[in-house]
C-alpha atoms as a PDB file:
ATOM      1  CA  UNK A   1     -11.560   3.242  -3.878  1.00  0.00           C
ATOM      2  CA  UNK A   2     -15.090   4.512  -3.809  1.00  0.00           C
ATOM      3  CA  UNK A   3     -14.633   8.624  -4.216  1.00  0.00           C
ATOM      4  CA  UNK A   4     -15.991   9.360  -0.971  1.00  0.00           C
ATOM      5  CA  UNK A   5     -14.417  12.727   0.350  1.00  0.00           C
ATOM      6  CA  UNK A   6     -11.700  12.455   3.368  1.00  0.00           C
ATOM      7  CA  UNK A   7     -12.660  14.648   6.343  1.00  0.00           C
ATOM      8  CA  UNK A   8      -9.767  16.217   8.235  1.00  0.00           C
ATOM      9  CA  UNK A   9     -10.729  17.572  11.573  1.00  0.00           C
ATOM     10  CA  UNK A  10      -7.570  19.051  14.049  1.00  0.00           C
ATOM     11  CA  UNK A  11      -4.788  17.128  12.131  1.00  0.00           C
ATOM     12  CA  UNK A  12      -7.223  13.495  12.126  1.00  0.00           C
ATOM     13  CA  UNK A  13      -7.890  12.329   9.001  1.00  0.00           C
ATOM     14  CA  UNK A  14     -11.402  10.318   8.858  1.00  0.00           C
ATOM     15  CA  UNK A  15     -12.611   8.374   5.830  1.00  0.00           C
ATOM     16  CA  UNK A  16     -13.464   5.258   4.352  1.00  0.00           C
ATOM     17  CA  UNK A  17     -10.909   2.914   2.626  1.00  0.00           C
ATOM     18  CA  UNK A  18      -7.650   4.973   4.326  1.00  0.00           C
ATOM     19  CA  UNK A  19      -5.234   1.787   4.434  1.00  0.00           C
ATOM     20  CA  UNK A  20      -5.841   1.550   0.354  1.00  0.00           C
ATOM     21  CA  UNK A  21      -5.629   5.220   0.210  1.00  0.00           C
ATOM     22  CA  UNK A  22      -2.417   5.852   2.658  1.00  0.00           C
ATOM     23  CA  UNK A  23      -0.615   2.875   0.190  1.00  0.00           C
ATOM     24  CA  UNK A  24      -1.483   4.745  -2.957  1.00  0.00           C
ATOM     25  CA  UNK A  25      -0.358   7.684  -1.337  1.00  0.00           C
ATOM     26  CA  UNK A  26       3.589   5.862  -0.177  1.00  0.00           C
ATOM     27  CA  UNK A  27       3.576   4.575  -3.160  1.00  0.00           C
ATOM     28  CA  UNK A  28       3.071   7.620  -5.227  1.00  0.00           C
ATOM     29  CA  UNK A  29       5.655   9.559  -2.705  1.00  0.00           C
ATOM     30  CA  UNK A  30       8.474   6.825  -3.348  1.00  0.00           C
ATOM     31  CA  UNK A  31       8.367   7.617  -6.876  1.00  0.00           C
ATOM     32  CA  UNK A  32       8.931  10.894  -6.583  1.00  0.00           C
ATOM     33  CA  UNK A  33      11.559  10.983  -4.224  1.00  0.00           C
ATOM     34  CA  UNK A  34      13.618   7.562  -5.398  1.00  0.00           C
ATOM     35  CA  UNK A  35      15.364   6.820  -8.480  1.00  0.00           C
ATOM     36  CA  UNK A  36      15.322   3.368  -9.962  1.00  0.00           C
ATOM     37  CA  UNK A  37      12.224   1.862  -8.600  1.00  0.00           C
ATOM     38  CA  UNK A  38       8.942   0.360  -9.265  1.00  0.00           C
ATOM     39  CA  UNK A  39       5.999   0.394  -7.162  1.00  0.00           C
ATOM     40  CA  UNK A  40       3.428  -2.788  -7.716  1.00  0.00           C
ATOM     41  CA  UNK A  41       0.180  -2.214  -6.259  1.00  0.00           C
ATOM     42  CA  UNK A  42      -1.524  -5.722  -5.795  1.00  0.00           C
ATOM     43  CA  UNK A  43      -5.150  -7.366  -4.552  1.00  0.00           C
ATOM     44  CA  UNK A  44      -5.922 -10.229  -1.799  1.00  0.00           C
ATOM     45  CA  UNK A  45      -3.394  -9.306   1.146  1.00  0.00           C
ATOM     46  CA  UNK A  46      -6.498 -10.380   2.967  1.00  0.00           C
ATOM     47  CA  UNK A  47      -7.138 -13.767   1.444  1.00  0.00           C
ATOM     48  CA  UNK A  48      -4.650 -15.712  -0.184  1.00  0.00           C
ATOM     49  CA  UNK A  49      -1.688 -13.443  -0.449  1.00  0.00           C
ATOM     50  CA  UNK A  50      -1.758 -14.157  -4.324  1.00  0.00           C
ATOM     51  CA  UNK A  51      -1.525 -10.571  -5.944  1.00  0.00           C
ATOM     52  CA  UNK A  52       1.874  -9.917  -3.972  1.00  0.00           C
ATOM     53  CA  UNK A  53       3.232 -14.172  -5.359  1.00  0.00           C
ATOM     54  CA  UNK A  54       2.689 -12.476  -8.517  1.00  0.00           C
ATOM     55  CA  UNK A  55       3.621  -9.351  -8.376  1.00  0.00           C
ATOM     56  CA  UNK A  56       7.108 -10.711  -6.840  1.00  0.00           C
ATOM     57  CA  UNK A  57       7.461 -13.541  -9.988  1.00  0.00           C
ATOM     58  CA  UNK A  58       7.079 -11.039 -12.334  1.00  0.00           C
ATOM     59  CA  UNK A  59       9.149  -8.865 -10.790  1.00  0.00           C
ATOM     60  CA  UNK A  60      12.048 -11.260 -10.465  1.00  0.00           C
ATOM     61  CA  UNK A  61      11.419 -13.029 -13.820  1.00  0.00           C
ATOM     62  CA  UNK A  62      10.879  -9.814 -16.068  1.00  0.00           C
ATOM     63  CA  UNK A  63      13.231  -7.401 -14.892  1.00  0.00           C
ATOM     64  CA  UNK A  64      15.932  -9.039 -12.306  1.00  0.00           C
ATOM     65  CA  UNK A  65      14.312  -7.193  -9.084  1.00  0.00           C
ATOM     66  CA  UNK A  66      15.558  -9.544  -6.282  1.00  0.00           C
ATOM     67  CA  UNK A  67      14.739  -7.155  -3.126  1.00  0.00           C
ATOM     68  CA  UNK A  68      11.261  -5.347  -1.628  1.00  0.00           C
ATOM     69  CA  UNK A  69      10.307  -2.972   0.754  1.00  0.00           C
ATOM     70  CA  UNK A  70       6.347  -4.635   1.296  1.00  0.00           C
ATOM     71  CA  UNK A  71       4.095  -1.265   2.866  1.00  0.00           C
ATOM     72  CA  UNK A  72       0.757  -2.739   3.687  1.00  0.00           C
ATOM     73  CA  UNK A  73      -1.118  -0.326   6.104  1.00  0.00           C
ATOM     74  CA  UNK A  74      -2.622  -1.081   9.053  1.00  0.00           C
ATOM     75  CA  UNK A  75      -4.037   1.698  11.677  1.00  0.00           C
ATOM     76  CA  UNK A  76      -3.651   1.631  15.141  1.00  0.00           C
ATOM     77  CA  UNK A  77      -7.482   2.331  16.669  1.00  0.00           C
ATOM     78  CA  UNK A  78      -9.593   1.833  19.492  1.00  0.00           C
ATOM     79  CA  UNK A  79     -10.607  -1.622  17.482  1.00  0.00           C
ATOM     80  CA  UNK A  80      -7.391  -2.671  16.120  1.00  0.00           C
ATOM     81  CA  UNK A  81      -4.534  -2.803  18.150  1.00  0.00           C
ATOM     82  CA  UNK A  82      -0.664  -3.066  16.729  1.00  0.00           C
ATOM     83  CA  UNK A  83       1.179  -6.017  17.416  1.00  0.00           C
END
């Protein structure tokens, strides 16, 4: 992420490159608060889906992780709609 300053204006947060920012952010927040975990942060969600294929193999193959909570941000805005 580019270190372009976040702008917070009456509780709205306003800023380039928030849905890699906001999952840095969970991710960094799960570690603190839960015990016996590991947080993968991975590339391509947008093409390919290859980071998370092998950030799951080497999860599964190096240390016996068989289950995932997957947080991939998406905003809800006047150009992108939720579901």
């Amino acid at each position: 992420v580019y270190a372009d300053p976040l702008r917070i204006r009456k509780g709205v947060v306003k800023g380039p490159y928030l849905d890699n920012r906001a999952g840095v952010w969970n991710g960094v927040r799960t570690l603190e608060r839960c015990r016996d975990v590991a947080v993968l942060f991975t590339v391509g969600e947008e093409h390919g889906l290859r980071g998370g294929y092998v950030a799951a193999r080497l999860l599964w193959e190096e240390f016996g992780i068989r289950r995932a909570l997957i947080s991939d941000i998406t905003w809800d805005t006047v150009y992108i709609h939720i579901g």
